[in-house]
C-alpha atoms as a PDB file:
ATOM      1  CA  UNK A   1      -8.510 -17.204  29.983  1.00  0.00           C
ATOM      2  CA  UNK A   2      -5.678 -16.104  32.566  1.00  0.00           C
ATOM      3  CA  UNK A   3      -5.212 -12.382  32.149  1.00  0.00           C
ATOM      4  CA  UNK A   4      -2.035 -11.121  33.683  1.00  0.00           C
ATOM      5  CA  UNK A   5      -0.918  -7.848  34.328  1.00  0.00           C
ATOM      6  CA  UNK A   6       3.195  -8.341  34.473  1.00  0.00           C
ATOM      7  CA  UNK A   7       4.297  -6.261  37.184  1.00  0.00           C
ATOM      8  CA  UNK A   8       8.001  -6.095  35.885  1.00  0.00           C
ATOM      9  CA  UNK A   9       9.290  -3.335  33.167  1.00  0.00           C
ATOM     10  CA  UNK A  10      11.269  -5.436  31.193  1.00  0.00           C
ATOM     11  CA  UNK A  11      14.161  -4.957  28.163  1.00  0.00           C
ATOM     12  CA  UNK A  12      12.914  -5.843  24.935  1.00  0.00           C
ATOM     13  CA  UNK A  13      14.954  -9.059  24.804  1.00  0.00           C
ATOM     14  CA  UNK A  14      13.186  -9.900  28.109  1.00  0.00           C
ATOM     15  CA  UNK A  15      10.240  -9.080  26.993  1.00  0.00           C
ATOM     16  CA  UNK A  16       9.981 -11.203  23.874  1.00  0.00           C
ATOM     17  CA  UNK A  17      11.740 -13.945  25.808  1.00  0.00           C
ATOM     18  CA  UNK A  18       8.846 -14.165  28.487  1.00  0.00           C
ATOM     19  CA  UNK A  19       6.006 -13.990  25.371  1.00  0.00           C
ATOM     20  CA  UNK A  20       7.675 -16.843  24.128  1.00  0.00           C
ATOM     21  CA  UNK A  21       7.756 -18.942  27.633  1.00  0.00           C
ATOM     22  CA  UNK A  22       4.295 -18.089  27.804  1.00  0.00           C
ATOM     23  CA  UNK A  23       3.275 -19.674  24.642  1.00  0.00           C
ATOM     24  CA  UNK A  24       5.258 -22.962  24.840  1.00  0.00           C
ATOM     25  CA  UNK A  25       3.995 -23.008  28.970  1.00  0.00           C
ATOM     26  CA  UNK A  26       0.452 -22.257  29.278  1.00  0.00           C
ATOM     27  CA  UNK A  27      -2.278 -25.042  28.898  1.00  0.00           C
ATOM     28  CA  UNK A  28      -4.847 -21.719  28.401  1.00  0.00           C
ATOM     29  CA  UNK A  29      -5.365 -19.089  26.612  1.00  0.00           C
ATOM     30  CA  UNK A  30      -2.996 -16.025  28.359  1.00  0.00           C
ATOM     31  CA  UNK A  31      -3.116 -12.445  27.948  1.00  0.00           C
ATOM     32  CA  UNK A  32      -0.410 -10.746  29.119  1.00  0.00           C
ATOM     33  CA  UNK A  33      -0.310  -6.890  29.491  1.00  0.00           C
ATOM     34  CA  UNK A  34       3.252  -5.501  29.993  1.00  0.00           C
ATOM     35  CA  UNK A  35       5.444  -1.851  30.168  1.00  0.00           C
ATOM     36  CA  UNK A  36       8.958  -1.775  28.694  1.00  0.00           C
ATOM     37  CA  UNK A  37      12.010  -0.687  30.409  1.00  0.00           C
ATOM     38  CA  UNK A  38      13.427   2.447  28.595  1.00  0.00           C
ATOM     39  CA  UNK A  39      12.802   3.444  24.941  1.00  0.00           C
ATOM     40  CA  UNK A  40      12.166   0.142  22.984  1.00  0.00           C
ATOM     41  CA  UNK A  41      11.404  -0.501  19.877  1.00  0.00           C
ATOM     42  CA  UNK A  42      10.686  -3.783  17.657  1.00  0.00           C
ATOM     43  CA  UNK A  43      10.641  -4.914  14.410  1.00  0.00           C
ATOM     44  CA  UNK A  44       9.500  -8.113  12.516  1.00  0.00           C
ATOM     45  CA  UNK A  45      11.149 -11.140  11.969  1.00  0.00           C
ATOM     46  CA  UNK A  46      11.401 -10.451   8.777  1.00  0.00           C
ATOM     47  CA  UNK A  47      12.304  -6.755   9.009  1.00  0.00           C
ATOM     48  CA  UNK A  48      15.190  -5.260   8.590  1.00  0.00           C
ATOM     49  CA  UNK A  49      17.372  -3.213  11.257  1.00  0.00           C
ATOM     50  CA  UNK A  50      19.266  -0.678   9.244  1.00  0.00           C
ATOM     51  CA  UNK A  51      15.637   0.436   8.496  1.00  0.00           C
ATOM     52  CA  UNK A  52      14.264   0.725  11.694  1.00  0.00           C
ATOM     53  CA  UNK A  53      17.347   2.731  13.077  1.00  0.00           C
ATOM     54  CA  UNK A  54      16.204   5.178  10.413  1.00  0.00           C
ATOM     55  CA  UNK A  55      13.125   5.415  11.647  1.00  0.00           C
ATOM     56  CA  UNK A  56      13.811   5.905  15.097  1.00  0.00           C
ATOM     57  CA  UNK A  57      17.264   6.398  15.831  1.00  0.00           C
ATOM     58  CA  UNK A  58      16.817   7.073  19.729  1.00  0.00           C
ATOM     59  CA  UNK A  59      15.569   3.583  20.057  1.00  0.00           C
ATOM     60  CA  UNK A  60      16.784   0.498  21.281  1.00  0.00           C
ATOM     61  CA  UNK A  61      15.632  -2.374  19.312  1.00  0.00           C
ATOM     62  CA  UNK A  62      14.954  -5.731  19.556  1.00  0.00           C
ATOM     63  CA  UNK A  63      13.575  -8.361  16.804  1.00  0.00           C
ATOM     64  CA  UNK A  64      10.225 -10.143  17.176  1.00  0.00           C
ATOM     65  CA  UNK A  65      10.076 -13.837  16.669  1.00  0.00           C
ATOM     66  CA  UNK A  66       6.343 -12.934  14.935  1.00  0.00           C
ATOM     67  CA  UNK A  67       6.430 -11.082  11.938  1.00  0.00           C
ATOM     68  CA  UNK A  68       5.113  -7.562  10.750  1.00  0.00           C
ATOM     69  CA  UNK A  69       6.644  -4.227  10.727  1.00  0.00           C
ATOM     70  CA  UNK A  70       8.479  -1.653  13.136  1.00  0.00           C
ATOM     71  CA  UNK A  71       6.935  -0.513  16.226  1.00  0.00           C
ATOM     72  CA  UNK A  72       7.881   2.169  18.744  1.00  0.00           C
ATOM     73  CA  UNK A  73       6.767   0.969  22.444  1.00  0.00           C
ATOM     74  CA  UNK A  74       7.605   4.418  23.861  1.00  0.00           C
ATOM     75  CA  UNK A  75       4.399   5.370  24.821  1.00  0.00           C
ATOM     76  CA  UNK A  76       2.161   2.172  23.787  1.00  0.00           C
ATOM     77  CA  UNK A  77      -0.077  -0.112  25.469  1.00  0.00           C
ATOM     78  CA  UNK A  78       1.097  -3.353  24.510  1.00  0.00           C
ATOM     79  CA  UNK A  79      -0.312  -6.353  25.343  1.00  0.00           C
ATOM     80  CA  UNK A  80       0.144 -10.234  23.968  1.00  0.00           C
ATOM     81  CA  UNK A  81      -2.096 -13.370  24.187  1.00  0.00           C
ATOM     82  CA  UNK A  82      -1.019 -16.713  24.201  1.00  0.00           C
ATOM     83  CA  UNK A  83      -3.266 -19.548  22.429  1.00  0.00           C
ATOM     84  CA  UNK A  84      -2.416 -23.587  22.897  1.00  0.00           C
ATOM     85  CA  UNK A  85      -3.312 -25.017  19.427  1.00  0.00           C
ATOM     86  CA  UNK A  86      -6.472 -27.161  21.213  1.00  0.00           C
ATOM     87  CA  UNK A  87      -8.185 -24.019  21.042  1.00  0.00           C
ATOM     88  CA  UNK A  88     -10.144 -23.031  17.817  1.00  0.00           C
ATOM     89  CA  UNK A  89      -8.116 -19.458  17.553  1.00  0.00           C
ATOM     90  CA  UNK A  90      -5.204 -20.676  17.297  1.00  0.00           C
ATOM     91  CA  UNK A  91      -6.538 -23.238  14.239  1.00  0.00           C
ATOM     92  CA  UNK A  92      -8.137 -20.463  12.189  1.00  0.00           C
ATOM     93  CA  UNK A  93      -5.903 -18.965   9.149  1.00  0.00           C
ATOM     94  CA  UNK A  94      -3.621 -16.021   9.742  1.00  0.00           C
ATOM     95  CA  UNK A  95      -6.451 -13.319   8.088  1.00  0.00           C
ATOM     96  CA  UNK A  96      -9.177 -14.857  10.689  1.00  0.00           C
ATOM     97  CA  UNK A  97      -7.612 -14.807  13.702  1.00  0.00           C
ATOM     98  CA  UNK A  98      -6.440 -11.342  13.015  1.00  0.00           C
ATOM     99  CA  UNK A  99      -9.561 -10.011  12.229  1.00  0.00           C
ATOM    100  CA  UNK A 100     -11.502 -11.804  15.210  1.00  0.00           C
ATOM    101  CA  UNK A 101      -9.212 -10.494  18.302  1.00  0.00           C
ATOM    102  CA  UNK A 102      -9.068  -7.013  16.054  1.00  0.00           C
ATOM    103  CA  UNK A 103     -12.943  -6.893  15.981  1.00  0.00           C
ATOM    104  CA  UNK A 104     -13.163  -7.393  20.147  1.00  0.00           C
ATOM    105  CA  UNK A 105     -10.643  -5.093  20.495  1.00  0.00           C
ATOM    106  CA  UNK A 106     -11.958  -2.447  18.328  1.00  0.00           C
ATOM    107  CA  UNK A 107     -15.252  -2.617  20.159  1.00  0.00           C
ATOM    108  CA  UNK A 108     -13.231  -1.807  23.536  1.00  0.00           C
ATOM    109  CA  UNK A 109     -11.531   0.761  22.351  1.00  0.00           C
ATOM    110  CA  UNK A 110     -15.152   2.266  21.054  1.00  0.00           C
ATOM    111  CA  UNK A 111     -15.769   2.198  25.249  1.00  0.00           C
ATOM    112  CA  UNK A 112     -12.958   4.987  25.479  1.00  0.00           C
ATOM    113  CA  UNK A 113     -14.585   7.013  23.022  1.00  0.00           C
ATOM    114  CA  UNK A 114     -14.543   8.020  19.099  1.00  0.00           C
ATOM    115  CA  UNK A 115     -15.687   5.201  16.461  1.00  0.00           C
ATOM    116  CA  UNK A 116     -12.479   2.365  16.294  1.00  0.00           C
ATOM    117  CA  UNK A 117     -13.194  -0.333  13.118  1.00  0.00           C
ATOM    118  CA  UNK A 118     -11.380  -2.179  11.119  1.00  0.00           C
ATOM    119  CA  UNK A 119      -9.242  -1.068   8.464  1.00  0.00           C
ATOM    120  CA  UNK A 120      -9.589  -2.713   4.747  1.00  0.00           C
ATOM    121  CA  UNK A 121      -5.751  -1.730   3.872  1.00  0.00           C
ATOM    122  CA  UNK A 122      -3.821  -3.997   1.631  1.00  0.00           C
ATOM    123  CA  UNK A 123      -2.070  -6.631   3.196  1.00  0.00           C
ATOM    124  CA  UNK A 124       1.653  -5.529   4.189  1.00  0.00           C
ATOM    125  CA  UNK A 125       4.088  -7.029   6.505  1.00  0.00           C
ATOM    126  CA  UNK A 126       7.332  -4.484   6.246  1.00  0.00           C
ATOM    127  CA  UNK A 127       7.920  -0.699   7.091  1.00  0.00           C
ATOM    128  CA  UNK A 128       6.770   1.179  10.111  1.00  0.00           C
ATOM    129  CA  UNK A 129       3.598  -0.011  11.679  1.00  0.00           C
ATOM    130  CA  UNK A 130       1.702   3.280  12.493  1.00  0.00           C
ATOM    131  CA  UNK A 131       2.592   4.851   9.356  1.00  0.00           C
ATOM    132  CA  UNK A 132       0.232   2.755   7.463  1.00  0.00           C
ATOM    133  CA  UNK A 133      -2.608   0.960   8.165  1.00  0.00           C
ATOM    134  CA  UNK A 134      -3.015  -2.835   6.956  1.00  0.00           C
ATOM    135  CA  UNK A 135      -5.996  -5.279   6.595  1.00  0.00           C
ATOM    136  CA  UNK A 136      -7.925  -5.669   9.910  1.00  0.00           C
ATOM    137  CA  UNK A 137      -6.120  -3.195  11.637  1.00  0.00           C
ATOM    138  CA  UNK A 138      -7.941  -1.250  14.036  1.00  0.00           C
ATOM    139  CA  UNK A 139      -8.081   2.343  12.610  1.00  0.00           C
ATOM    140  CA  UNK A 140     -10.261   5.847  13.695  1.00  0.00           C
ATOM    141  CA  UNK A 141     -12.570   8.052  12.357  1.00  0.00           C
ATOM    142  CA  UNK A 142     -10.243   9.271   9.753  1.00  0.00           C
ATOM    143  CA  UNK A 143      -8.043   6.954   8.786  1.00  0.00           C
ATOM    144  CA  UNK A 144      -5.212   6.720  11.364  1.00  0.00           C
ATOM    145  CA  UNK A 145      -4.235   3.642  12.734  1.00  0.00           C
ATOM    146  CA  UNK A 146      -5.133   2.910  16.212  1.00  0.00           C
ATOM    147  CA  UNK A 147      -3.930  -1.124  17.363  1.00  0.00           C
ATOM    148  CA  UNK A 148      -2.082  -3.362  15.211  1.00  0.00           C
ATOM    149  CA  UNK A 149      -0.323  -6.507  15.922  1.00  0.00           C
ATOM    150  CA  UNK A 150       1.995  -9.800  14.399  1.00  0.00           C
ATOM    151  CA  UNK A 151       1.431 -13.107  14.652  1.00  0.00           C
ATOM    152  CA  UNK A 152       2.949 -16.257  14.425  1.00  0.00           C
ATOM    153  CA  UNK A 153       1.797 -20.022  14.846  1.00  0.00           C
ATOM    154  CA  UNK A 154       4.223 -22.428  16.545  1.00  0.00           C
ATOM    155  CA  UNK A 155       4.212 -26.093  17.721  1.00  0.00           C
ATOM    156  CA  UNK A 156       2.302 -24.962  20.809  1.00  0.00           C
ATOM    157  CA  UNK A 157      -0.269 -22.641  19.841  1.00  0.00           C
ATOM    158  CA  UNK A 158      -0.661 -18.655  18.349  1.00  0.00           C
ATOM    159  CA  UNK A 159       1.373 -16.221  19.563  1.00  0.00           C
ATOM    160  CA  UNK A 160      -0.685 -12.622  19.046  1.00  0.00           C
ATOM    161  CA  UNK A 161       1.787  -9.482  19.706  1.00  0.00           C
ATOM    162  CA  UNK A 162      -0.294  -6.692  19.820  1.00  0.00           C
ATOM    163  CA  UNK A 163       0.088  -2.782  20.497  1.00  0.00           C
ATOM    164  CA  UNK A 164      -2.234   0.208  20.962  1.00  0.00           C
ATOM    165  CA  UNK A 165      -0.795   4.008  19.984  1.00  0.00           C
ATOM    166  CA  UNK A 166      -3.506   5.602  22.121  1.00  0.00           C
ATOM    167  CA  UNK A 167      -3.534   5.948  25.887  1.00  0.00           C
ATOM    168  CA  UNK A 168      -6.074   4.623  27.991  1.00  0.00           C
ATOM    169  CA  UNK A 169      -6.469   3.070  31.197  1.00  0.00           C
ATOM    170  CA  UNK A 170      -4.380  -0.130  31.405  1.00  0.00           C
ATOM    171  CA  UNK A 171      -6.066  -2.267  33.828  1.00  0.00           C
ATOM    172  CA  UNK A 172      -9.748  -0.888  32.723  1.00  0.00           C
ATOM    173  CA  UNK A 173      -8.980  -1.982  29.068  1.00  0.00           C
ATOM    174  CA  UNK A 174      -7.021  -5.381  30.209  1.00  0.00           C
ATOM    175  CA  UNK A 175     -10.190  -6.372  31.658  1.00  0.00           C
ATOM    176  CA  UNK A 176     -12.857  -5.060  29.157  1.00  0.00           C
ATOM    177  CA  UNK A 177     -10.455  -7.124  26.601  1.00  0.00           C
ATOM    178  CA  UNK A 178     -10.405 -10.136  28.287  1.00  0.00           C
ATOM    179  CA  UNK A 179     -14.466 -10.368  29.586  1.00  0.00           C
ATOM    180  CA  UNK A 180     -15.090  -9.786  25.472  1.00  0.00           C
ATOM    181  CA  UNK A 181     -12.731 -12.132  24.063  1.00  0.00           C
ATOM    182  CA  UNK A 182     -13.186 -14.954  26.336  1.00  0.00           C
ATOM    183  CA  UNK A 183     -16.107 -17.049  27.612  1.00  0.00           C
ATOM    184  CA  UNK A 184     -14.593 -16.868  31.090  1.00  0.00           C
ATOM    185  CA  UNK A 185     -11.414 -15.382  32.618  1.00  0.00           C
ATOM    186  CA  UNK A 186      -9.230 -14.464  35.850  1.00  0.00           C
ATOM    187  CA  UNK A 187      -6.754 -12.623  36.857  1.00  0.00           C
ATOM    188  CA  UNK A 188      -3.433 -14.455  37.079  1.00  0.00           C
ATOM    189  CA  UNK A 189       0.102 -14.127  39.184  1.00  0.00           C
ATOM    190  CA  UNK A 190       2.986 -16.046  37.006  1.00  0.00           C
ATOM    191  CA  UNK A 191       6.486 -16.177  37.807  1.00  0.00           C
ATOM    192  CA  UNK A 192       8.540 -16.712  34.544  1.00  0.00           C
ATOM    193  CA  UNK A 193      11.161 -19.590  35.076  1.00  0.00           C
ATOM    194  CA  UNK A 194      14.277 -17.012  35.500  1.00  0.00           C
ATOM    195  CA  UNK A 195      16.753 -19.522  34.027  1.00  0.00           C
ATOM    196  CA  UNK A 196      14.336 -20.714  30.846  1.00  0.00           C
ATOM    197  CA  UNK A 197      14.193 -16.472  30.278  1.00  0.00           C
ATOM    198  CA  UNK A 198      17.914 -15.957  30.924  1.00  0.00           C
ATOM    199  CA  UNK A 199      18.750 -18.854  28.177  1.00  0.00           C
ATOM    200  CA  UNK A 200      15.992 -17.263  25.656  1.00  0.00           C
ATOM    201  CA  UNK A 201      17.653 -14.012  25.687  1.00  0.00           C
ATOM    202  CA  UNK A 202      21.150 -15.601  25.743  1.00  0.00           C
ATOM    203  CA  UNK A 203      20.803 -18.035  23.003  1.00  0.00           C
ATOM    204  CA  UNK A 204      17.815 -15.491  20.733  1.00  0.00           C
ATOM    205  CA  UNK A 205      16.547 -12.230  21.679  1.00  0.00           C
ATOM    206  CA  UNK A 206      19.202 -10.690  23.408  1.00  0.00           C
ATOM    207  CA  UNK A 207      22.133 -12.114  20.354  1.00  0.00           C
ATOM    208  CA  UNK A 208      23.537  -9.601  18.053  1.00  0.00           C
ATOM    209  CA  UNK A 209      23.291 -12.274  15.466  1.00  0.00           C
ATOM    210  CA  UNK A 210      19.617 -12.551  16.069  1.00  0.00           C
ATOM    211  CA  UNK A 211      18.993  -8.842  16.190  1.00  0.00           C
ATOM    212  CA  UNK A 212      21.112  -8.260  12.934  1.00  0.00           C
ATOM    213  CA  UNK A 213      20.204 -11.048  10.675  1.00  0.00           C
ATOM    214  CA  UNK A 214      18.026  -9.129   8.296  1.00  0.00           C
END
């Protein structure tokens, strides 16, 4: 697996854009871990934006092409991994895939302290994220969720968008995550084809009729 530490704070439209280059690009499993630029947030593609202005009205937002609810990337770790359909992740059901990168992620976060697992919520797609925790999200001691993340399966492979509300170090974690889920990985330098990114955002995640559909 390529792990790659984007060096670039980019816009949430850019952001999404690049996930989604990744996905239909790569020939092996990628994780990418990346910062935002500015206050972003991001909700589902099902979600709806007069509800996540609510939420956080300081935010800028942007709309996932995976599903799940609103997230605030203000002070997150967020991180995204990339999985050509060849590979047996990518084949397993929405439920197990979740729960399998959830379960190696959980045990990394254990490394930073406190007791991480796996929460047995009811599944639940909509509202804020962190407010509530859903099946095989990664939750603490008491309760409170600590990683969750949206999926969705394409053509090329699984696209896994995930984010972490507690600190840590980013490059420590990155690696710990990556040496667990994968049989072998590196560390990778991509460059993003500029024009492929520009056109995403044009034509998708930078599009007011994108953002506002729902």
């Amino acid at each position: 697996m390529e792990l790659w530490f984007d060096p670039v704070e980019r816009s949430g439209p850019e952001a999404m854009a690049v996930d989604q280059w990744l996905l239909e690009t790569r020939t092996i499993p990628t994780m990418r871990v990346y910062c935002w630029e500015g206050a972003w947030g991001s909700l589902g593609y099902f979600g709806k934006l007069t509800e996540a202005e609510a939420s956080f009205p300081k935010l800028k937002w942007v709309r996932r092409w995976t599903g799940g609810g609103v997230v605030d990337h203000s002070h997150d770790w967020t991180y995204s991994l990339m999985v050509p359909r060849k590979f047996e992740v990518a084949r397993m059901k929405g439920g197990e895939s979740y729960r399998a990168i959830h379960q190696v992620l959980a045990a990394v976060l254990a490394n930073e302290g406190g007791a991480p697992a796996l929460s047995a919520g009811k599944i639940n797609t909509g509202g804020v994220c962190f407010a509530n925790a859903v099946e095989f999200d990664v939750v603490g001691s008491v309760g409170e969720k600590l990683a969750g993340a949206a999926q969705r399966r394409a053509k090329a492979g699984l696209l896994h968008q995930g984010s972490v509300a507690i600190e840590g170090d980013s490059r420590l974690r990155g690696e710990l995550f990556a040496e667990s889920i994968a049989e072998s990985w590196w560390e990778a330098e991509i460059f993003p084809d500029e024009e492929v990114i520009e056109s995403l955002v044009a034509a998708r995640y930078g599009s007011e009729v994108w953002l506002t559909r729902r």
